[in-house]
PDB file of N, CA and C in Angstrom:
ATOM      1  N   UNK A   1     -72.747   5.298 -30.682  1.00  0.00           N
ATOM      2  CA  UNK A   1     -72.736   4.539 -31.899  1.00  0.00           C
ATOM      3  C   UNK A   1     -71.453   3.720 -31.919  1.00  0.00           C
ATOM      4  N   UNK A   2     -71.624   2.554 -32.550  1.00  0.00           N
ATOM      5  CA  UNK A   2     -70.510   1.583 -32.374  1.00  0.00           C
ATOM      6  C   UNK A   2     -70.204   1.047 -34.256  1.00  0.00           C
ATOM      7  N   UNK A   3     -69.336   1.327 -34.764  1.00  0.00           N
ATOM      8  CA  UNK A   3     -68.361   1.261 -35.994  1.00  0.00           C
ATOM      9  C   UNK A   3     -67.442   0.181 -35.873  1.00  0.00           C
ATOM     10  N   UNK A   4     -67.774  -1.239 -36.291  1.00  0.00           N
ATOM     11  CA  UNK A   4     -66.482  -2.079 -36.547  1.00  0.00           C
ATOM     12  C   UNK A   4     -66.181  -2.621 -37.826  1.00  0.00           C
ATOM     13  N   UNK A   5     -66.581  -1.718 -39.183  1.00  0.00           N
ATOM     14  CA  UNK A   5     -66.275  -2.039 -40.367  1.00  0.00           C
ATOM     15  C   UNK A   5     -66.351  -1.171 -41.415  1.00  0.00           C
ATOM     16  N   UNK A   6     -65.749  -1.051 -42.219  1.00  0.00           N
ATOM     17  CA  UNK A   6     -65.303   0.046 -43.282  1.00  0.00           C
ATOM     18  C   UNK A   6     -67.275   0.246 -43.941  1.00  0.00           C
ATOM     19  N   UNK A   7     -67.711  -0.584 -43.914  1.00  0.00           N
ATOM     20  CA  UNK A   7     -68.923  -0.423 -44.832  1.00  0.00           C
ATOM     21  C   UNK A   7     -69.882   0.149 -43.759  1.00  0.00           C
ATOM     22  N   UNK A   8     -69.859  -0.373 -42.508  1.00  0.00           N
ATOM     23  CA  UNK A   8     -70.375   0.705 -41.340  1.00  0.00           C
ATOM     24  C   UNK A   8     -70.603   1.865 -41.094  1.00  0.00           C
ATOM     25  N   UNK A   9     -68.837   2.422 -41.807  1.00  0.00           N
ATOM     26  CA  UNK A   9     -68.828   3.172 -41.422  1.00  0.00           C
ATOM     27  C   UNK A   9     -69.141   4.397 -42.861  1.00  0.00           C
ATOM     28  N   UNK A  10     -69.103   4.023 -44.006  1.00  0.00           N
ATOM     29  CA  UNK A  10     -69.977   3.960 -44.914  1.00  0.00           C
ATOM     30  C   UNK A  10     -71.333   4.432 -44.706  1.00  0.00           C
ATOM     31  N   UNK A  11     -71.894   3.502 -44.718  1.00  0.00           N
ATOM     32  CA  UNK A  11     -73.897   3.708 -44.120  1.00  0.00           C
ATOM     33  C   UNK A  11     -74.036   4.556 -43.502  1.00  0.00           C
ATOM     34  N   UNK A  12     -73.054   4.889 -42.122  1.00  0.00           N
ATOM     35  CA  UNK A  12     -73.418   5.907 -41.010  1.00  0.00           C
ATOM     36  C   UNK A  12     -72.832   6.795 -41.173  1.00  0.00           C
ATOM     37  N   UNK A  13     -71.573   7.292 -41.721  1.00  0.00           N
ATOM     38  CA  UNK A  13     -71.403   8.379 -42.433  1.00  0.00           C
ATOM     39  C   UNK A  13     -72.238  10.287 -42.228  1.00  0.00           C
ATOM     40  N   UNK A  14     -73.544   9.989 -42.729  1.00  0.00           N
ATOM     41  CA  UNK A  14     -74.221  11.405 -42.488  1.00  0.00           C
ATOM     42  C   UNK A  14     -74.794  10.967 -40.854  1.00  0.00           C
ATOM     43  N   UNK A  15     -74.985  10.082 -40.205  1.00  0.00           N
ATOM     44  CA  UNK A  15     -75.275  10.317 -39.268  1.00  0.00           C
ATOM     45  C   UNK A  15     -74.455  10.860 -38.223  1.00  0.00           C
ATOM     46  N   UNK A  16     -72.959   9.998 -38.798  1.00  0.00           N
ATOM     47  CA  UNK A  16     -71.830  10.775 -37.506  1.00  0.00           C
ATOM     48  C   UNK A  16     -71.116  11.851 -37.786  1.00  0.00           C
ATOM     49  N   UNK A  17     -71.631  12.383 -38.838  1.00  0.00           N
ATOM     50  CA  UNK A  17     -70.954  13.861 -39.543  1.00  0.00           C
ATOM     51  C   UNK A  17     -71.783  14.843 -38.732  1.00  0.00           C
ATOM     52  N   UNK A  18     -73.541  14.423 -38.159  1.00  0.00           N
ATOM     53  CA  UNK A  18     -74.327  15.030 -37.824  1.00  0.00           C
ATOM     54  C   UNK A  18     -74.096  15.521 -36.193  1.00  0.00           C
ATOM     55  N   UNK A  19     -73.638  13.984 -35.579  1.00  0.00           N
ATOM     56  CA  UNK A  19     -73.530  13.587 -33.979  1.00  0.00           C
ATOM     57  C   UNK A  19     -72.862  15.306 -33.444  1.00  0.00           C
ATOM     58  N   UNK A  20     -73.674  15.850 -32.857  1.00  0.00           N
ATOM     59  CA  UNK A  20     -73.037  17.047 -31.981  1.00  0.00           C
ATOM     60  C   UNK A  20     -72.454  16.800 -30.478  1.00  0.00           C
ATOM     61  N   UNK A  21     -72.732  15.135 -30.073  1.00  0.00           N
ATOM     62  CA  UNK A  21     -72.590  14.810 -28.905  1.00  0.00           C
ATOM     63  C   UNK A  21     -72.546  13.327 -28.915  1.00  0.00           C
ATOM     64  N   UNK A  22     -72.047  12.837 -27.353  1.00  0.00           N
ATOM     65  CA  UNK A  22     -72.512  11.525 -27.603  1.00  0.00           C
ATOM     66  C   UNK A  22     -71.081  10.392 -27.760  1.00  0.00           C
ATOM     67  N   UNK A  23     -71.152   9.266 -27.951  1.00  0.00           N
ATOM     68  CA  UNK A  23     -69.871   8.451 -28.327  1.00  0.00           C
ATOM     69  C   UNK A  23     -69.881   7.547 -29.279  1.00  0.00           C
ATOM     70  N   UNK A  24     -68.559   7.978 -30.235  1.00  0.00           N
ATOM     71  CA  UNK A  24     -68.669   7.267 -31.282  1.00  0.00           C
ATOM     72  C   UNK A  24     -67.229   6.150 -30.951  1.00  0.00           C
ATOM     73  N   UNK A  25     -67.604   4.945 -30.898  1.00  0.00           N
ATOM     74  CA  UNK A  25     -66.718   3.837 -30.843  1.00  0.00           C
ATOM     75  C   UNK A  25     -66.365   3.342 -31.986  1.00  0.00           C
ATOM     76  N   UNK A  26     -65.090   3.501 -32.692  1.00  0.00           N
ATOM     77  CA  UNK A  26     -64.468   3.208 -33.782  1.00  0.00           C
ATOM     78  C   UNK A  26     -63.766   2.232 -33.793  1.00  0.00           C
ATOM     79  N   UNK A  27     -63.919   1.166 -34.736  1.00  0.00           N
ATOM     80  CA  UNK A  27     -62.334   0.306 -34.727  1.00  0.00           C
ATOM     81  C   UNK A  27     -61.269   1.430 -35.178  1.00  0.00           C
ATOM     82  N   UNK A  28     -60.474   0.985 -34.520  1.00  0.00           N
ATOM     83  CA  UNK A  28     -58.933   1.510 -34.499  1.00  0.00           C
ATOM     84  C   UNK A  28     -58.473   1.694 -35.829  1.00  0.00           C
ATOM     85  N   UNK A  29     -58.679   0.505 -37.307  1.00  0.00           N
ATOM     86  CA  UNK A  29     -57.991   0.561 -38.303  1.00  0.00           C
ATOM     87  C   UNK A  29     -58.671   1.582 -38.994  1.00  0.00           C
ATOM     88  N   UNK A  30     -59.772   2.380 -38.985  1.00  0.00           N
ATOM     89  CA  UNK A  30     -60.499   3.230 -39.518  1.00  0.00           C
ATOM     90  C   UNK A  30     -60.398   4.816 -39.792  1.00  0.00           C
ATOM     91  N   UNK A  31     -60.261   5.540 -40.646  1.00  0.00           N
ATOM     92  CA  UNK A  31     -60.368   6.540 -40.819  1.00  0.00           C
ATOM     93  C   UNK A  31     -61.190   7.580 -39.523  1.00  0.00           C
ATOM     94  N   UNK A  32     -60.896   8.263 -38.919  1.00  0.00           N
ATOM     95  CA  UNK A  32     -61.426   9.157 -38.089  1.00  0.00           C
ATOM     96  C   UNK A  32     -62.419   9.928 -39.021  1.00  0.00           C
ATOM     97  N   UNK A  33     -63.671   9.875 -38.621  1.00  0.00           N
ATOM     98  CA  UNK A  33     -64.539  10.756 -39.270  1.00  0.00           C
ATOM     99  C   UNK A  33     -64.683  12.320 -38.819  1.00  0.00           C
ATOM    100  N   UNK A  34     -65.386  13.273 -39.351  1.00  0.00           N
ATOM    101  CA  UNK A  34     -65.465  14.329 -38.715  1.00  0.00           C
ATOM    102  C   UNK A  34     -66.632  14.189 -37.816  1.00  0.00           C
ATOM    103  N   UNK A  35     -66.671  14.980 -36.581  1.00  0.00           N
ATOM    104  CA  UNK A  35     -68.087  14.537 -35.558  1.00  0.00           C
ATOM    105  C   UNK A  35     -67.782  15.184 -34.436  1.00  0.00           C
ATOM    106  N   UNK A  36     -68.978  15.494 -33.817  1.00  0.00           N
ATOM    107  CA  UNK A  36     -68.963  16.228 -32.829  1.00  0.00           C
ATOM    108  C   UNK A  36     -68.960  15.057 -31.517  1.00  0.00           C
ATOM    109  N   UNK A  37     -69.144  13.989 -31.762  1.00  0.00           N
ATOM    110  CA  UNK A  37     -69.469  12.963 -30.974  1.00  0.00           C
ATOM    111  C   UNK A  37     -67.815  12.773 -30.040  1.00  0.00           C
ATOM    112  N   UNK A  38     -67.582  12.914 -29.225  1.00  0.00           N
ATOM    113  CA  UNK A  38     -66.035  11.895 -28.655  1.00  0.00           C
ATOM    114  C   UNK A  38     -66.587  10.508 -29.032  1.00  0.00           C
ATOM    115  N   UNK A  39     -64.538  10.411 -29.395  1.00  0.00           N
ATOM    116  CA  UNK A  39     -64.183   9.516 -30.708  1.00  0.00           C
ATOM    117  C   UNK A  39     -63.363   8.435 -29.529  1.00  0.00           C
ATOM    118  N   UNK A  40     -63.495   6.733 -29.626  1.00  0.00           N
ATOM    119  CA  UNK A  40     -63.082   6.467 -28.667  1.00  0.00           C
ATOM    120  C   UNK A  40     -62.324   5.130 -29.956  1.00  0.00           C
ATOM    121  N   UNK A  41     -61.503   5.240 -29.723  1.00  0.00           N
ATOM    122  CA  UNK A  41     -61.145   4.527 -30.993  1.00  0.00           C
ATOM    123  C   UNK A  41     -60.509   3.103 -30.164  1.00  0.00           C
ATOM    124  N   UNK A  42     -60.803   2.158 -30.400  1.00  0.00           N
ATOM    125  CA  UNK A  42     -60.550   0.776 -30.318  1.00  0.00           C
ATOM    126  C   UNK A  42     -60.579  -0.473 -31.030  1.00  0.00           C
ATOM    127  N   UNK A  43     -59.472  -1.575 -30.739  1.00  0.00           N
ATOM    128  CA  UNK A  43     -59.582  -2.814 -31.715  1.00  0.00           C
ATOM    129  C   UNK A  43     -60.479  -3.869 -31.312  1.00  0.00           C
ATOM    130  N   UNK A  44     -61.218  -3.406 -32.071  1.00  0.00           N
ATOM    131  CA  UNK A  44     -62.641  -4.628 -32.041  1.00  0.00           C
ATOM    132  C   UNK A  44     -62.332  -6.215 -33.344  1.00  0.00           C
ATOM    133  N   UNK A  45     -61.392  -5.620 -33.829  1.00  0.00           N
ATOM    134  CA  UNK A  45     -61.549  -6.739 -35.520  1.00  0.00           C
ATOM    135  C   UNK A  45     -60.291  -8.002 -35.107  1.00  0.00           C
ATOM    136  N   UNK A  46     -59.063  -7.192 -34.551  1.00  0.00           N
ATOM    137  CA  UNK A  46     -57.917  -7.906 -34.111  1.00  0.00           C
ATOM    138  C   UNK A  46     -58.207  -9.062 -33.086  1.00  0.00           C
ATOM    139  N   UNK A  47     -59.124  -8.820 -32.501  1.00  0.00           N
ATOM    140  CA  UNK A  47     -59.094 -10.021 -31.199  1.00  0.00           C
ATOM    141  C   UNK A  47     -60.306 -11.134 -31.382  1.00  0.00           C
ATOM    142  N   UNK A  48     -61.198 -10.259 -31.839  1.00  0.00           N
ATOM    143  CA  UNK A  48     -62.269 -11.431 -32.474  1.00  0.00           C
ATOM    144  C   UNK A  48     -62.415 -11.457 -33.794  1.00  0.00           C
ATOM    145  N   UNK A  49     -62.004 -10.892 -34.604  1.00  0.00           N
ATOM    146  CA  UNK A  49     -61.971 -11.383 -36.092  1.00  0.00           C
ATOM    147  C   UNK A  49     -63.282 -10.337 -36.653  1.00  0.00           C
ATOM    148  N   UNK A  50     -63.228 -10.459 -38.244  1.00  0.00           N
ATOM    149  CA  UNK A  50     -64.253 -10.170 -38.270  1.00  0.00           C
ATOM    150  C   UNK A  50     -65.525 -10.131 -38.129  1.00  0.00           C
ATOM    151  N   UNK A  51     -65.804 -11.529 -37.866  1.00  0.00           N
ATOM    152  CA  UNK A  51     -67.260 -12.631 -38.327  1.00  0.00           C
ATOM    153  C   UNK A  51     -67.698 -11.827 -36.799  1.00  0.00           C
ATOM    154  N   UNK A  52     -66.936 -11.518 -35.594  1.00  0.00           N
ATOM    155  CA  UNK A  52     -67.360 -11.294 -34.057  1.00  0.00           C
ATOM    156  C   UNK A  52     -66.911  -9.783 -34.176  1.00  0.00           C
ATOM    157  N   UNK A  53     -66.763  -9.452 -34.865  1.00  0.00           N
ATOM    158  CA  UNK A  53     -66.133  -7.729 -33.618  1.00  0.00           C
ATOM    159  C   UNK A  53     -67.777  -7.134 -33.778  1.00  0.00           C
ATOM    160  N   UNK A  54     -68.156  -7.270 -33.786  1.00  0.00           N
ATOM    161  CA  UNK A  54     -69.805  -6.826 -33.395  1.00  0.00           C
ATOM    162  C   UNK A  54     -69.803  -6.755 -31.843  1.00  0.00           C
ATOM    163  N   UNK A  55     -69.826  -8.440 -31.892  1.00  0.00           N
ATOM    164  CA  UNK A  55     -70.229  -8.563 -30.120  1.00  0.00           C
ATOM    165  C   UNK A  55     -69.343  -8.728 -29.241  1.00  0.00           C
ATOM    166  N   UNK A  56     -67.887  -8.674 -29.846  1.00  0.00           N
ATOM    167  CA  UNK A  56     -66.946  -8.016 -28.855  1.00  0.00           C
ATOM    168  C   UNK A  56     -67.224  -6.325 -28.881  1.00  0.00           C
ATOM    169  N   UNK A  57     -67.406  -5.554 -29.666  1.00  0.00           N
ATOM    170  CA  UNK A  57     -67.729  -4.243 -29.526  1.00  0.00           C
ATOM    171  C   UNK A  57     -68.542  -3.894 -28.488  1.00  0.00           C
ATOM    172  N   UNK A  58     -70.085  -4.543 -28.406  1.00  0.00           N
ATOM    173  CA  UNK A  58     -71.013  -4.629 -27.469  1.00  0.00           C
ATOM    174  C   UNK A  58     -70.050  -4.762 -26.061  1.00  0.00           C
ATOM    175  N   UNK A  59     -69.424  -5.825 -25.747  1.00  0.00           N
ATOM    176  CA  UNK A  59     -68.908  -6.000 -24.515  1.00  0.00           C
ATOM    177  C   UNK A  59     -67.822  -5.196 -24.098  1.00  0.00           C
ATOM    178  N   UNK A  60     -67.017  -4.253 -25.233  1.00  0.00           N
ATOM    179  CA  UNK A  60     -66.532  -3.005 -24.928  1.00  0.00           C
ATOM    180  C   UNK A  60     -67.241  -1.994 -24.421  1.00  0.00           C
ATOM    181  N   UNK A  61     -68.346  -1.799 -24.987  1.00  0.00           N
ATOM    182  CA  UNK A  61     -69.072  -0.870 -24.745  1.00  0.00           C
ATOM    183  C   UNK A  61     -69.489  -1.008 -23.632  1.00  0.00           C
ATOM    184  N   UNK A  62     -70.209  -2.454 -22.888  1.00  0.00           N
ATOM    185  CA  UNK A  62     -70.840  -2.691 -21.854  1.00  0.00           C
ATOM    186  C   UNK A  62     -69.284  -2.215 -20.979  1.00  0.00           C
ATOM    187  N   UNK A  63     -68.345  -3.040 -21.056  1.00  0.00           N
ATOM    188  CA  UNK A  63     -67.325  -2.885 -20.045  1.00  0.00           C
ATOM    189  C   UNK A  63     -67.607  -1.123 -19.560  1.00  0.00           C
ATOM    190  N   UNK A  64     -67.588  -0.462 -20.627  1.00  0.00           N
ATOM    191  CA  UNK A  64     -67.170   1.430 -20.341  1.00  0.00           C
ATOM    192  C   UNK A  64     -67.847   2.159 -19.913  1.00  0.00           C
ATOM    193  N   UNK A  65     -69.196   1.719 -20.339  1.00  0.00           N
ATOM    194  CA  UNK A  65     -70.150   2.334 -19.759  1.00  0.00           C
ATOM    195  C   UNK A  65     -70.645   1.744 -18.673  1.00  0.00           C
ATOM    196  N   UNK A  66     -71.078   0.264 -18.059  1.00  0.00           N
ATOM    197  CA  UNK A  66     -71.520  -0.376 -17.094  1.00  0.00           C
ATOM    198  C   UNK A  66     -73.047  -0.553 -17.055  1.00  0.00           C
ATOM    199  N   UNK A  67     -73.405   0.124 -18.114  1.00  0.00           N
ATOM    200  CA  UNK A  67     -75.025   0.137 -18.864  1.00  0.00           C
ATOM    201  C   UNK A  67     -75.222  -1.195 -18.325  1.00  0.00           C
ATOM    202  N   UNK A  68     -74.976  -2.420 -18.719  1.00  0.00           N
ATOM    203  CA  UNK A  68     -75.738  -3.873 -18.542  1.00  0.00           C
ATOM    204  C   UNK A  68     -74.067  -4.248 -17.786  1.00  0.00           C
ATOM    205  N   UNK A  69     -74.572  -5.125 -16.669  1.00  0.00           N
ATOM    206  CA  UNK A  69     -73.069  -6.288 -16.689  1.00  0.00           C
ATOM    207  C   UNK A  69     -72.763  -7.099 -17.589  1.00  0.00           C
ATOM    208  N   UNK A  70     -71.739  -7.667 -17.929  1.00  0.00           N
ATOM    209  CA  UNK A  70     -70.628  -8.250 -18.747  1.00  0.00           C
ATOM    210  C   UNK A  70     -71.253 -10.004 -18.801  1.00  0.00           C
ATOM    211  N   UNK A  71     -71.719  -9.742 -17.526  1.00  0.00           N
ATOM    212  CA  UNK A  71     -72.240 -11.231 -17.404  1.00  0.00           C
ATOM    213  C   UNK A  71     -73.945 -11.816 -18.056  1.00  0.00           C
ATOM    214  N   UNK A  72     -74.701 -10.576 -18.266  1.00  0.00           N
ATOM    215  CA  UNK A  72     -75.738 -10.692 -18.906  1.00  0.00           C
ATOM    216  C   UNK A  72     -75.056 -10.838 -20.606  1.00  0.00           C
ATOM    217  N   UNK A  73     -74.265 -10.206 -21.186  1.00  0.00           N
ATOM    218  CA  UNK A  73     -73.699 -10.457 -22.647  1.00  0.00           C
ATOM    219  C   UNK A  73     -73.357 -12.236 -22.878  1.00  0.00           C
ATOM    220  N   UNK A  74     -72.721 -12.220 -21.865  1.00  0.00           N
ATOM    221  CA  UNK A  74     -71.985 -13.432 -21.491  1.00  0.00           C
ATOM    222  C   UNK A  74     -73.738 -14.833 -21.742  1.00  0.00           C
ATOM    223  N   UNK A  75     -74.275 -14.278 -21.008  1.00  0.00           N
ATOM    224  CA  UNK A  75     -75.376 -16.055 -20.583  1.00  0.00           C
ATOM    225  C   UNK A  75     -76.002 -15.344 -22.046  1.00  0.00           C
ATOM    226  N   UNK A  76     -76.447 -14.415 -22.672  1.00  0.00           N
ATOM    227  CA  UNK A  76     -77.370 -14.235 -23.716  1.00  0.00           C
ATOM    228  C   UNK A  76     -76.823 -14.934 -24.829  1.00  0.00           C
ATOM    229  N   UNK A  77     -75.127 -14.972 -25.333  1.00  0.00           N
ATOM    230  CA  UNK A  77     -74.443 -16.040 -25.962  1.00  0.00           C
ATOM    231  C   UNK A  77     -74.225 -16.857 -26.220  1.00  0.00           C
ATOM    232  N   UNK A  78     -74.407 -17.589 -24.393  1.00  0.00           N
ATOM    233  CA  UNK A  78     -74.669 -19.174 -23.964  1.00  0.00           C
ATOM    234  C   UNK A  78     -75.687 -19.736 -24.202  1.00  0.00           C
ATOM    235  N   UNK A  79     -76.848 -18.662 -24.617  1.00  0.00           N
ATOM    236  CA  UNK A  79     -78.102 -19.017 -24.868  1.00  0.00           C
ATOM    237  C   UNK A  79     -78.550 -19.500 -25.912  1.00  0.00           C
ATOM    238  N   UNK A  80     -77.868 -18.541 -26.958  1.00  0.00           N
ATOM    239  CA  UNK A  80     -78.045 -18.684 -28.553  1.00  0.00           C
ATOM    240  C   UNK A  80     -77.578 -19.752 -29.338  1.00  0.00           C
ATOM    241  N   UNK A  81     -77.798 -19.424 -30.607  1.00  0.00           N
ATOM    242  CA  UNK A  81     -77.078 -20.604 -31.440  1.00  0.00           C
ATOM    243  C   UNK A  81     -75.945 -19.896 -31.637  1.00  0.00           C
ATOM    244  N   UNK A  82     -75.443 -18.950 -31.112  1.00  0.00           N
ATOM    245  CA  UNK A  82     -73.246 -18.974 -31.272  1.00  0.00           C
ATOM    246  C   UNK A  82     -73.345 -19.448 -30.040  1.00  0.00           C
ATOM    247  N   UNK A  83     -73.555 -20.093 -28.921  1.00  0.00           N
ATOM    248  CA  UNK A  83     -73.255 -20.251 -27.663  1.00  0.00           C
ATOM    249  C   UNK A  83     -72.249 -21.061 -28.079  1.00  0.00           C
ATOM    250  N   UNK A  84     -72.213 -22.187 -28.708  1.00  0.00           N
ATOM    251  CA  UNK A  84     -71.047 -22.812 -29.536  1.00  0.00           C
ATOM    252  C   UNK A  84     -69.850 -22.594 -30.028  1.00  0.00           C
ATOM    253  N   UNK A  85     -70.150 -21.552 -30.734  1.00  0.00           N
ATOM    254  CA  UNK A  85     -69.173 -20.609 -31.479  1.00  0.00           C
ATOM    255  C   UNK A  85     -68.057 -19.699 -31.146  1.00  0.00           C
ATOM    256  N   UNK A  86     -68.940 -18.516 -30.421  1.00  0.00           N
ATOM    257  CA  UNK A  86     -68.151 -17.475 -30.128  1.00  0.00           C
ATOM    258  C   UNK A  86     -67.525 -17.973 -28.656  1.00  0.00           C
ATOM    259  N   UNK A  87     -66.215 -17.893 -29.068  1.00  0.00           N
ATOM    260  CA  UNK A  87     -65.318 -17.764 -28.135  1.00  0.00           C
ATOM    261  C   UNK A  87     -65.467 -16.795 -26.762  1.00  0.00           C
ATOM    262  N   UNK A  88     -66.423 -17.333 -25.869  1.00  0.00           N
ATOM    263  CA  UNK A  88     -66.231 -16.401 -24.776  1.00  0.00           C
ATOM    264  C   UNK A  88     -65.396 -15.357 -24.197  1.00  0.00           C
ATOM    265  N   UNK A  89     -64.063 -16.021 -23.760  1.00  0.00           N
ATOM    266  CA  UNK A  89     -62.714 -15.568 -23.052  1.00  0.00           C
ATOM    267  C   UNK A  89     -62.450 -14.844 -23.768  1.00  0.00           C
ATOM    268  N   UNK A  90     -62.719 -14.245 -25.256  1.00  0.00           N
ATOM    269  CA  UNK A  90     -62.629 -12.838 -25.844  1.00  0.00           C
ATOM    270  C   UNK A  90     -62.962 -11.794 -25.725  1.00  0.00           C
ATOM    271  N   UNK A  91     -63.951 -12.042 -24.867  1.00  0.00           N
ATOM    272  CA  UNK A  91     -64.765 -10.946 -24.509  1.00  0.00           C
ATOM    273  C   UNK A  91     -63.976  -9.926 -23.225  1.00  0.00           C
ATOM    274  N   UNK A  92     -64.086  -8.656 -23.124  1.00  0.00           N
ATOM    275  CA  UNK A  92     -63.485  -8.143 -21.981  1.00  0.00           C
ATOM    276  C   UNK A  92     -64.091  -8.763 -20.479  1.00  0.00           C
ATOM    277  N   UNK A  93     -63.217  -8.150 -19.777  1.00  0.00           N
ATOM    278  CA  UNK A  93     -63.782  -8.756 -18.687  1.00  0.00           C
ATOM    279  C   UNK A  93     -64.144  -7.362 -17.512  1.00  0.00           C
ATOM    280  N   UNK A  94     -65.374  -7.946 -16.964  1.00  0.00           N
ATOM    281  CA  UNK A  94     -65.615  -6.812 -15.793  1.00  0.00           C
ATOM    282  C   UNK A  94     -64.607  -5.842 -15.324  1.00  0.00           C
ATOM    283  N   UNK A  95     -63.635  -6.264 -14.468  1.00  0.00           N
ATOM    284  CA  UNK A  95     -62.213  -5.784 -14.173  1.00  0.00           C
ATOM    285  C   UNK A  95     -61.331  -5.205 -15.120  1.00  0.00           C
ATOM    286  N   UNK A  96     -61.601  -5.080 -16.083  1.00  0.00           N
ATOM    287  CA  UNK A  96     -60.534  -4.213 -17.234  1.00  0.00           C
ATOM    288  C   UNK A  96     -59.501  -5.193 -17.792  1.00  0.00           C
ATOM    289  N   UNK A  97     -60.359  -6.474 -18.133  1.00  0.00           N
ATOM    290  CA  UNK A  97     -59.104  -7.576 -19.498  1.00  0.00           C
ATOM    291  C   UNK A  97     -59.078  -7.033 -20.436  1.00  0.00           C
ATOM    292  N   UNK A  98     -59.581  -7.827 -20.979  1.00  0.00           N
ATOM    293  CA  UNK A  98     -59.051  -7.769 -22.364  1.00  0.00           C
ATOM    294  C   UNK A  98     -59.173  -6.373 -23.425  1.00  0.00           C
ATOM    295  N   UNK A  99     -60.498  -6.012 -22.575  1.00  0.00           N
ATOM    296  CA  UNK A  99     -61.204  -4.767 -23.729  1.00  0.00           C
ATOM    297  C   UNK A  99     -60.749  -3.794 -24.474  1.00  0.00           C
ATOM    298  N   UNK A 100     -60.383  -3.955 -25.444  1.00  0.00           N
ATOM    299  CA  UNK A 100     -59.990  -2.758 -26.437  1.00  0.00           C
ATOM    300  C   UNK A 100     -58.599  -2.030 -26.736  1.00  0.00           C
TER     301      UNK A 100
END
């Protein structure tokens, strides 16, 4: 589960009180919840702002786990209507930049 906002973390609340396992990715400025989940706490809000720490979160996540490459996040962006927008070079990078 991935947490980059106080109201997030709000909503999900009974779910990560529940988590007996598993990873809970926190922004950093946030209260530590109670959870059985490992707690991986990182700044998702500081580098892309608020309007993005979503899908910089995603590309944390992708970086840690290796679930999808960095580069599929990357063209699905280029694709969209933020392809414009979101600042690419924010995003971590394969090799261990920027992420978290």
């Amino acid at each position: 589960m991935v947490i980059t906002s106080e109201d997030g973390l709000f909503h999900q609340q009974d779910r990560i009180r529940w988590m007996r396992r598993g990873i809970l990715w926190l922004e950093a400025s946030l209260p530590v919840p109670e959870t059985g989940a490992e707690v991986r706490l990182r700044r998702f809000r500081e580098p892309a702002g608020a309007r993005y720490a979503a899908l910089y979160a995603l590309g944390v996540v992708l970086q840690e786990t290796g679930i999808l490459p960095l580069e599929a996040l990357q063209e699905a962006i280029r694709e969209s209507p933020l392809g414009s927008q979101f600042p690419l070079h924010l995003l971590p990078r394969e090799n261990g930049g920027s992420g978290g």
